[in-house]
N, C-alpha and C. Protein backbone atom coordinates (compact mmCIF):
# COMPACT_ATOMS: atom_id res chain seq x y z
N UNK A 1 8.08 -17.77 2.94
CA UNK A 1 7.61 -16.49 3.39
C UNK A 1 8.50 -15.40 2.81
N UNK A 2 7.88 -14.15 2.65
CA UNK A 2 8.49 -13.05 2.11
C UNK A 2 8.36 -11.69 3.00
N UNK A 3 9.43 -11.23 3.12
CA UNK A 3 9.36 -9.84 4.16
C UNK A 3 9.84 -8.49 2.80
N UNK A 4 9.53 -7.54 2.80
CA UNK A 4 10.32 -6.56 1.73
C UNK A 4 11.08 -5.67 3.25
N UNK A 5 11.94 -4.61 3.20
CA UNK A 5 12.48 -3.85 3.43
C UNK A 5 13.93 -3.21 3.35
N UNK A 6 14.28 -2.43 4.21
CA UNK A 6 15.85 -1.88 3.76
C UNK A 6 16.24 -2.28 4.59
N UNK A 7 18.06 -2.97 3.96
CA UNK A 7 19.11 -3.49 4.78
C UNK A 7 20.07 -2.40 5.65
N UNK A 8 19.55 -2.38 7.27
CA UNK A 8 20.36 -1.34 7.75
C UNK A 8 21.25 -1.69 8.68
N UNK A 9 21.94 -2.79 8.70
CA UNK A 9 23.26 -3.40 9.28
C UNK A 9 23.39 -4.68 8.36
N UNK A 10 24.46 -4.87 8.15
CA UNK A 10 25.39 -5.79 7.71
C UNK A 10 26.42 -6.19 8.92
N UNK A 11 25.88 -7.38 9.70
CA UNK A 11 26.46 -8.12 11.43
C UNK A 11 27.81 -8.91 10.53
N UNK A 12 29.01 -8.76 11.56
CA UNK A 12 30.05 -9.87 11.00
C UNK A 12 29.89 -11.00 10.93
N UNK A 13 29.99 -11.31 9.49
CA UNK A 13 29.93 -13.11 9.01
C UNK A 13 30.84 -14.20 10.21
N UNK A 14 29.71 -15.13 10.42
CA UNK A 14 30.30 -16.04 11.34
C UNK A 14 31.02 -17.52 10.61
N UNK A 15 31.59 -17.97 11.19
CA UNK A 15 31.96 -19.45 10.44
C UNK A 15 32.94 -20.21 11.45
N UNK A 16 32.78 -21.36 10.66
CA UNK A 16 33.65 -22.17 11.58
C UNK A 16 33.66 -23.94 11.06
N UNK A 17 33.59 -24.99 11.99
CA UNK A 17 34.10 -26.07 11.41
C UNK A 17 33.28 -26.78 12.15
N UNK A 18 31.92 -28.07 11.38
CA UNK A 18 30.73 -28.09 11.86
C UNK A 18 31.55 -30.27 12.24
N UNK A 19 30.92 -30.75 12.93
CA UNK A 19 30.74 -31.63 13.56
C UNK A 19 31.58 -32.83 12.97
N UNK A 20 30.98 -32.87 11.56
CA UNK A 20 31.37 -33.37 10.26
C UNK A 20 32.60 -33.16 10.05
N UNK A 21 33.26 -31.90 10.39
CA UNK A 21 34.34 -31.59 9.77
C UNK A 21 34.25 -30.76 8.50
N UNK A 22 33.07 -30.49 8.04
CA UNK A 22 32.86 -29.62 7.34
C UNK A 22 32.97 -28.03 7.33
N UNK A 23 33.47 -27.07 6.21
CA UNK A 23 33.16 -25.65 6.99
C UNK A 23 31.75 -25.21 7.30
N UNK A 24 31.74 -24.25 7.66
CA UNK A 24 30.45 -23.16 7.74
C UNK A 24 30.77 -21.70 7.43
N UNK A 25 29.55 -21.38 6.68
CA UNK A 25 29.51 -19.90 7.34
C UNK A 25 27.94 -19.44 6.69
N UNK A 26 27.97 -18.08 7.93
CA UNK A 26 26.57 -17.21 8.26
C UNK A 26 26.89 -15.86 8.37
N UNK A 27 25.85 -15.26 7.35
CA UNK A 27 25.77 -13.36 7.01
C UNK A 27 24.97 -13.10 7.31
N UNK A 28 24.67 -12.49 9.03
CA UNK A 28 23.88 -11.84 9.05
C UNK A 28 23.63 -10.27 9.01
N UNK A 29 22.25 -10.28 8.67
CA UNK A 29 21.70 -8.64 8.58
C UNK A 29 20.62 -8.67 9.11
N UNK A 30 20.44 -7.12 9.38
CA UNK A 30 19.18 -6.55 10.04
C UNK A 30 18.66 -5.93 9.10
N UNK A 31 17.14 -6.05 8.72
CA UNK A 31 16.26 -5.72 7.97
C UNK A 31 14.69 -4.91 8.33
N UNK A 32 14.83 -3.25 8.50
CA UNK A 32 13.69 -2.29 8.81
C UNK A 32 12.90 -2.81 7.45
N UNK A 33 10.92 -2.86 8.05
CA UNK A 33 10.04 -3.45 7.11
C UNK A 33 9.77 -2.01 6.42
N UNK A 34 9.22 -1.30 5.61
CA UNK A 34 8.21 -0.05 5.41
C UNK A 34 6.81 -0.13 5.48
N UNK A 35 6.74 -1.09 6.45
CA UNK A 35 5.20 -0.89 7.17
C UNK A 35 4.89 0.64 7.69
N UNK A 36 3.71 0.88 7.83
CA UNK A 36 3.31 2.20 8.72
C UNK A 36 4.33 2.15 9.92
N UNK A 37 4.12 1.00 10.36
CA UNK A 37 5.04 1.00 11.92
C UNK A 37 6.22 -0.12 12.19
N UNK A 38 7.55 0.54 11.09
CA UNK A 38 8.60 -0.37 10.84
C UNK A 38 8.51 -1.13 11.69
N UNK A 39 9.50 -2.61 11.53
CA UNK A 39 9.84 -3.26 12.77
C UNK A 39 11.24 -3.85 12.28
N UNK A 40 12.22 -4.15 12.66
CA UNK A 40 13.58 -4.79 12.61
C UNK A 40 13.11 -6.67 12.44
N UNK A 41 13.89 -6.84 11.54
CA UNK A 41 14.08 -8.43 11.55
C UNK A 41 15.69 -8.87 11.21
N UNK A 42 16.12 -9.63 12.10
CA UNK A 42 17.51 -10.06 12.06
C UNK A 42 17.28 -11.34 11.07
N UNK A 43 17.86 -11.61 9.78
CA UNK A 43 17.74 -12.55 9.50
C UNK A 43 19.26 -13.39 8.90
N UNK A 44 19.32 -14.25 8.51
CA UNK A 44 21.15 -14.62 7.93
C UNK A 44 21.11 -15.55 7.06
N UNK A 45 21.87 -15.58 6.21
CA UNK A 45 22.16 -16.26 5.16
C UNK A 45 22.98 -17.33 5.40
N UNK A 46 22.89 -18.89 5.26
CA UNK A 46 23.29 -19.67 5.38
C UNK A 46 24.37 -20.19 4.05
N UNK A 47 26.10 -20.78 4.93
CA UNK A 47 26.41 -21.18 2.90
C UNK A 47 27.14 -20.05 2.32
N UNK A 48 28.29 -20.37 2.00
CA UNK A 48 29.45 -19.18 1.61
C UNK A 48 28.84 -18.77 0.20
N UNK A 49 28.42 -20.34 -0.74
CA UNK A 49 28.19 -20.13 -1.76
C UNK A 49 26.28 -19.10 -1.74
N UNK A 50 25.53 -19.60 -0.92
CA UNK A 50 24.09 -18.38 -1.07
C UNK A 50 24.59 -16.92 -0.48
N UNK A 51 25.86 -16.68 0.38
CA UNK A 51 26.33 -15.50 0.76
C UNK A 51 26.46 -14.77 -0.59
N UNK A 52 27.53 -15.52 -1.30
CA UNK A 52 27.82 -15.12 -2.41
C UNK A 52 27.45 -14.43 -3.67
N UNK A 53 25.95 -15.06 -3.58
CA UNK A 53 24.55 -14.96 -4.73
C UNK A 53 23.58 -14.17 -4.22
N UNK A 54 23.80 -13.78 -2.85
CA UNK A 54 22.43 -12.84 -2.58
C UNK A 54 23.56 -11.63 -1.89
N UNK A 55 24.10 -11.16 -2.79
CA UNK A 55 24.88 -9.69 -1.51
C UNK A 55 24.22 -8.36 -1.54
N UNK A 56 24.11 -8.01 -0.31
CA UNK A 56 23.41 -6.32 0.00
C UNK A 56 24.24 -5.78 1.08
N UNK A 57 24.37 -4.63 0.69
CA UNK A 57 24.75 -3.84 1.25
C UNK A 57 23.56 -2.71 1.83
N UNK A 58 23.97 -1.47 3.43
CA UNK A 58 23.62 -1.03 3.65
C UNK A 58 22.44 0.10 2.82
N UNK A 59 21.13 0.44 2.78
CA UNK A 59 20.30 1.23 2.32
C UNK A 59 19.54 0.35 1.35
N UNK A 60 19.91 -0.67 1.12
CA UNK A 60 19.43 -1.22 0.12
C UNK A 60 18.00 -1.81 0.30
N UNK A 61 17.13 -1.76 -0.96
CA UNK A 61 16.08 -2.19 -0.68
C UNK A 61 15.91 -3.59 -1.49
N UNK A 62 15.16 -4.29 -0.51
CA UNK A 62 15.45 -5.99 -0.84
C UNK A 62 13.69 -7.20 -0.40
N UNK A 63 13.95 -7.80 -1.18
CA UNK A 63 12.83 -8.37 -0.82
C UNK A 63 13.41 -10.00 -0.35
N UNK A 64 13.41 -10.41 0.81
CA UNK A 64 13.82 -11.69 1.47
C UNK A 64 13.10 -12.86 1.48
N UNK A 65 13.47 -13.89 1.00
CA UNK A 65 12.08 -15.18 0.61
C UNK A 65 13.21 -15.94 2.02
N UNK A 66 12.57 -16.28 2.94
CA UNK A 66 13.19 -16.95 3.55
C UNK A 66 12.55 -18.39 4.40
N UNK A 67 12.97 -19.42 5.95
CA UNK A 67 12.26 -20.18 6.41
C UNK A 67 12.39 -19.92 7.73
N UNK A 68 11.19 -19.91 8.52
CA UNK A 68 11.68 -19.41 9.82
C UNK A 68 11.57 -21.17 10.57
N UNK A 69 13.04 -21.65 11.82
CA UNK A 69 12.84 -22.57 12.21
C UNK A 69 12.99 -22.30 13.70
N UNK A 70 12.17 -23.31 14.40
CA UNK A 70 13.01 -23.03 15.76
C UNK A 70 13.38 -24.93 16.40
N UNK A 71 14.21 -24.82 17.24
CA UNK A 71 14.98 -26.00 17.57
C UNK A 71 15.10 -25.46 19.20
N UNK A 72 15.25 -26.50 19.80
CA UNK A 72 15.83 -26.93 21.29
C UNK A 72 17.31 -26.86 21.89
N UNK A 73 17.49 -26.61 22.63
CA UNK A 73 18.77 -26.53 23.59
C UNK A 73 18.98 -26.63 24.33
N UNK A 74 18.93 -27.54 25.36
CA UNK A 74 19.12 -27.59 26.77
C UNK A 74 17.73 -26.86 27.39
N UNK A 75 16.73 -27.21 27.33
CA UNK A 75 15.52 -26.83 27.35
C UNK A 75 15.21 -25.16 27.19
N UNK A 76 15.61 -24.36 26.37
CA UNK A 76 15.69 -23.49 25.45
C UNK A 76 15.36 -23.49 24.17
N UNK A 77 14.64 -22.70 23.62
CA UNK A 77 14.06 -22.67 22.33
C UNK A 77 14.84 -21.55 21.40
N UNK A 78 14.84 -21.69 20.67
CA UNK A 78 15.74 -20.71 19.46
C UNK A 78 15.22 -20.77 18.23
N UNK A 79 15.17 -19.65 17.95
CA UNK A 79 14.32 -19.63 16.56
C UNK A 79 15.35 -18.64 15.53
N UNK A 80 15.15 -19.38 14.25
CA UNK A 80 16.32 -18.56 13.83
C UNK A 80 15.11 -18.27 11.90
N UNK A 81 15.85 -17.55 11.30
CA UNK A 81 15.48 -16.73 10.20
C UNK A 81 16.36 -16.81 9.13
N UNK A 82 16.05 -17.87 8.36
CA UNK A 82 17.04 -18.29 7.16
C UNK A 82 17.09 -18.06 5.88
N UNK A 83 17.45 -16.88 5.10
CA UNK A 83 17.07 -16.46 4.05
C UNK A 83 17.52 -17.32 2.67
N UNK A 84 16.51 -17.54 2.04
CA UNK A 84 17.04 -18.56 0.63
C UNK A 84 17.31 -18.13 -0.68
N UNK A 85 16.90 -16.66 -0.48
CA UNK A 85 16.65 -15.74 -1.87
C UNK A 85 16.72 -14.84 -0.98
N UNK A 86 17.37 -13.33 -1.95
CA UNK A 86 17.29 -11.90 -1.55
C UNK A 86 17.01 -11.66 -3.07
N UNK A 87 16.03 -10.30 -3.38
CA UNK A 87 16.11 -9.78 -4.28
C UNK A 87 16.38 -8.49 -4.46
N UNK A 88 17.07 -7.58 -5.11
CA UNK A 88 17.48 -6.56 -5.25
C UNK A 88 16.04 -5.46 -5.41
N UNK A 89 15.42 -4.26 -4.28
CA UNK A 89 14.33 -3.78 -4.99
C UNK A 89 13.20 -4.90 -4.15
N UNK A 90 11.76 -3.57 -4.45
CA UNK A 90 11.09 -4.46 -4.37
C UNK A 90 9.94 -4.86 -4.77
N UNK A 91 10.16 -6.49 -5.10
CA UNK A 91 9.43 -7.11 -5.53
C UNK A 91 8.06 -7.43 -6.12
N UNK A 92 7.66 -6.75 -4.52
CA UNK A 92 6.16 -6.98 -4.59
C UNK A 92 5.31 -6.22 -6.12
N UNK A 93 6.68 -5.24 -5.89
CA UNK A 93 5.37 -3.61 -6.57
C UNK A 93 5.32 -4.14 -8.28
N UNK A 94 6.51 -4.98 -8.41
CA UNK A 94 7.13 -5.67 -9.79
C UNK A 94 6.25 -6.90 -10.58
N UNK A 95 5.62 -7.60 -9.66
CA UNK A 95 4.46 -8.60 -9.58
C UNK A 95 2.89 -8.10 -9.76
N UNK A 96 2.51 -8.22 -10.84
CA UNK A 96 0.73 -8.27 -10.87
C UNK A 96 0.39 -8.91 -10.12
N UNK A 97 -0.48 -8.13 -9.38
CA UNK A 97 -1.37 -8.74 -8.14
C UNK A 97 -0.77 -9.25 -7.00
N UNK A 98 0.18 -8.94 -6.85
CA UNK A 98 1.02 -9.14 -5.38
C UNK A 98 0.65 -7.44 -4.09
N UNK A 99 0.77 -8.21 -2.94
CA UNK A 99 0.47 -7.13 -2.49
C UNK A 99 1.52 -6.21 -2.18
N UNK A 100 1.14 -4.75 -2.27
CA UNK A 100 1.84 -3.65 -1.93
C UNK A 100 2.37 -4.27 -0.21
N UNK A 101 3.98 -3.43 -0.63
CA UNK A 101 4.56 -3.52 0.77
C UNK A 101 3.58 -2.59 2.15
N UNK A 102 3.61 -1.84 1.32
CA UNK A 102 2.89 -0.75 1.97
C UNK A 102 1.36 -0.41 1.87
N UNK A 103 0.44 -0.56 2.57
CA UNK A 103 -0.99 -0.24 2.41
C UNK A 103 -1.09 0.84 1.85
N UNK A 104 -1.50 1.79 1.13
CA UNK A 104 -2.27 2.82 0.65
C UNK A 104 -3.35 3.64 1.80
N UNK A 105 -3.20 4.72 2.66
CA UNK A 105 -3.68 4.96 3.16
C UNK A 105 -4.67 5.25 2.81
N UNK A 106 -6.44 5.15 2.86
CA UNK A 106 -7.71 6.03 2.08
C UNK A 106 -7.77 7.47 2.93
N UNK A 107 -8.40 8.22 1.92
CA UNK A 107 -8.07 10.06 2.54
C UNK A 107 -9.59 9.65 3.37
N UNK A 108 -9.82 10.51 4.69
CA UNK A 108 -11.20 10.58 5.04
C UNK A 108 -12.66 11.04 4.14
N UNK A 109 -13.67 10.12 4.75
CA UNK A 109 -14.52 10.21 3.81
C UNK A 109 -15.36 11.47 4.88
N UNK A 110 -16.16 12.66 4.51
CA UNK A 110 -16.83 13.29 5.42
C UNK A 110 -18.05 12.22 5.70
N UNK A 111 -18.59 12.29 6.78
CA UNK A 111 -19.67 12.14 7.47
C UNK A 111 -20.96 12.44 6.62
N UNK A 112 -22.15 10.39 6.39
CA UNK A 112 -23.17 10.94 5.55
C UNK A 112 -24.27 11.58 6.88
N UNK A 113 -24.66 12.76 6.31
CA UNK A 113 -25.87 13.40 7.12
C UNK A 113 -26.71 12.77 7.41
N UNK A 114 -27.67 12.11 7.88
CA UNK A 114 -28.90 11.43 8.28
C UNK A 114 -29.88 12.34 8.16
N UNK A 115 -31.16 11.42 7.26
CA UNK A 115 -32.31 12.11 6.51
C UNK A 115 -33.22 11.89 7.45
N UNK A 116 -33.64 12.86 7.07
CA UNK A 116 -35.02 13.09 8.57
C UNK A 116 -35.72 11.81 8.09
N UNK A 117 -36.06 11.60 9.91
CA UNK A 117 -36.85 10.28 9.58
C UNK A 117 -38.12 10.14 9.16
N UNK A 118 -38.48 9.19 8.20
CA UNK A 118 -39.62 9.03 7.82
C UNK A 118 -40.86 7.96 9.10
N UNK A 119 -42.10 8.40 8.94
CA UNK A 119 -43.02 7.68 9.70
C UNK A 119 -43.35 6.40 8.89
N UNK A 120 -42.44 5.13 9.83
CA UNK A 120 -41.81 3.98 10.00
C UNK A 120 -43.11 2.74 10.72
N UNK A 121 -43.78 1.96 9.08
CA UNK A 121 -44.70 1.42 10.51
C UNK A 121 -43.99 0.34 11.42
N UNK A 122 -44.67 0.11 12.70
CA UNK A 122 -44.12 -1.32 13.80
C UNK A 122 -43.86 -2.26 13.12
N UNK A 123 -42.26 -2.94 13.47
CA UNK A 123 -41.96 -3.60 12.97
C UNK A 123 -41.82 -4.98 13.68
N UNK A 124 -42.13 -6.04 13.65
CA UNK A 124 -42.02 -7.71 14.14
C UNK A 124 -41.03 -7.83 14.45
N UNK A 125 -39.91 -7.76 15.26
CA UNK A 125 -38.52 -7.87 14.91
C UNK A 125 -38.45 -9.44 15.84
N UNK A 126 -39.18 -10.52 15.91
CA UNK A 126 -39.34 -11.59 16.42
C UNK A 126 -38.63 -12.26 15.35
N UNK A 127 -37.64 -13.35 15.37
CA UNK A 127 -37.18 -13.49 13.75
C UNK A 127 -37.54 -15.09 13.86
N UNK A 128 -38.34 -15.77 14.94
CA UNK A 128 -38.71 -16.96 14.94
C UNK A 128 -40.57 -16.59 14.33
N UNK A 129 -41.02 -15.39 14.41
CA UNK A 129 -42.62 -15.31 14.09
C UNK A 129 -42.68 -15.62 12.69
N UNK A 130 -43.65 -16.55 12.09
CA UNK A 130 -43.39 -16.44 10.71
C UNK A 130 -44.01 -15.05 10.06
N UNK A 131 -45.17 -14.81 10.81
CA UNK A 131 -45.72 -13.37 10.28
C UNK A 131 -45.04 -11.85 10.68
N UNK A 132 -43.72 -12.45 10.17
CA UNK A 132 -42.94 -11.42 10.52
C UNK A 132 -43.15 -10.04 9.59
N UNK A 133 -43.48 -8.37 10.33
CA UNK A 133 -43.78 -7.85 9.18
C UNK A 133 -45.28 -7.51 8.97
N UNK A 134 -45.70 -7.99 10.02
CA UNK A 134 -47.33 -7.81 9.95
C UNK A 134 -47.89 -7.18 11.09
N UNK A 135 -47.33 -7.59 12.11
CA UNK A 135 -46.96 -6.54 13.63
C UNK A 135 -48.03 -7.34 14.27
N UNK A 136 -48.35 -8.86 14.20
CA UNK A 136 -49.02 -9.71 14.55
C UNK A 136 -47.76 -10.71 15.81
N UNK A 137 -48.25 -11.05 16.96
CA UNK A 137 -47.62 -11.87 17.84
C UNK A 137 -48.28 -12.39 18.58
N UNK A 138 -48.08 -13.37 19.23
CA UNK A 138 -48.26 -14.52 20.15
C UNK A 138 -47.50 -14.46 21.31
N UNK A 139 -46.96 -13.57 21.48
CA UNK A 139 -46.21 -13.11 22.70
C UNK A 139 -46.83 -12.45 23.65
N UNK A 140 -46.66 -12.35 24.69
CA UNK A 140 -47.60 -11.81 25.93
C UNK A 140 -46.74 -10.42 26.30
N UNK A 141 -46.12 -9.89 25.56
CA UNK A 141 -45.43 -8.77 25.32
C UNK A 141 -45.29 -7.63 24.32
């Protein structure tokens, strides 16, 4: 999945020492969309070395390819937002035939006038009659 927008927090990188004995670490950021009606997405970068390869800083505009997962906890659900790619800019507009981040608003169209009505013969509007169109029925109505 792909979100475009601007990076407007940079959260302190977390880390630490995972089960294994292995290190960790996580960069997260908050990301406003340029939809008509922004919305915030917290998402974080997993991996000193993908920290490394995808860096943004504040204002920046970025396009995020990421996986959204969610997992269990003590009967708690958590869903988290894992980015695999950042791209500098965005993307979309860079791609033939990708869609705009942003819809294109259309300007109003005026109102078509309605033409005086013409004398309209009865119409069958029975759509089981086969002589539909002939103003012929079998209906007691």
């Amino acid at each position: 999945m792909e979100v475009v927008g601007k990076i407007i927090q940079v959260l302190p990188a977390q880390e630490g020492i995972g089960k294994n004995g292995n290190p960790w670490k996580v960069q997260p950021y908050v990301l406003e969309t340029l939809d008509q009606y922004p919305r915030k997405v917290h998402f974080e970068v997993f991996g000193e070395d993908r920290i490394k390869q995808n860096p943004c800083d504040v204002d920046q505009l970025v396009t995020v390819s990421f996986d959204i997962e969610s997992r269990e906890f003590n009967g708690r659900w958590y869903t988290s937002i894992r980015a695999w790619r950042i791209q500098q800019g965005d993307m979309t507009q860079a791609v033939p035939g990708a869609a705009p981040a942003v819809a294109p608003v259309a300007a109003p169209q005026p109102a078509a006038t309605p033409a005086a009505p013409a004398e309209a013969a009865p119409v069958n509007m029975d759509p089981f009659d086969a002589s539909a169109g002939e103003g012929t029925s079998d209906l007691p109505f």
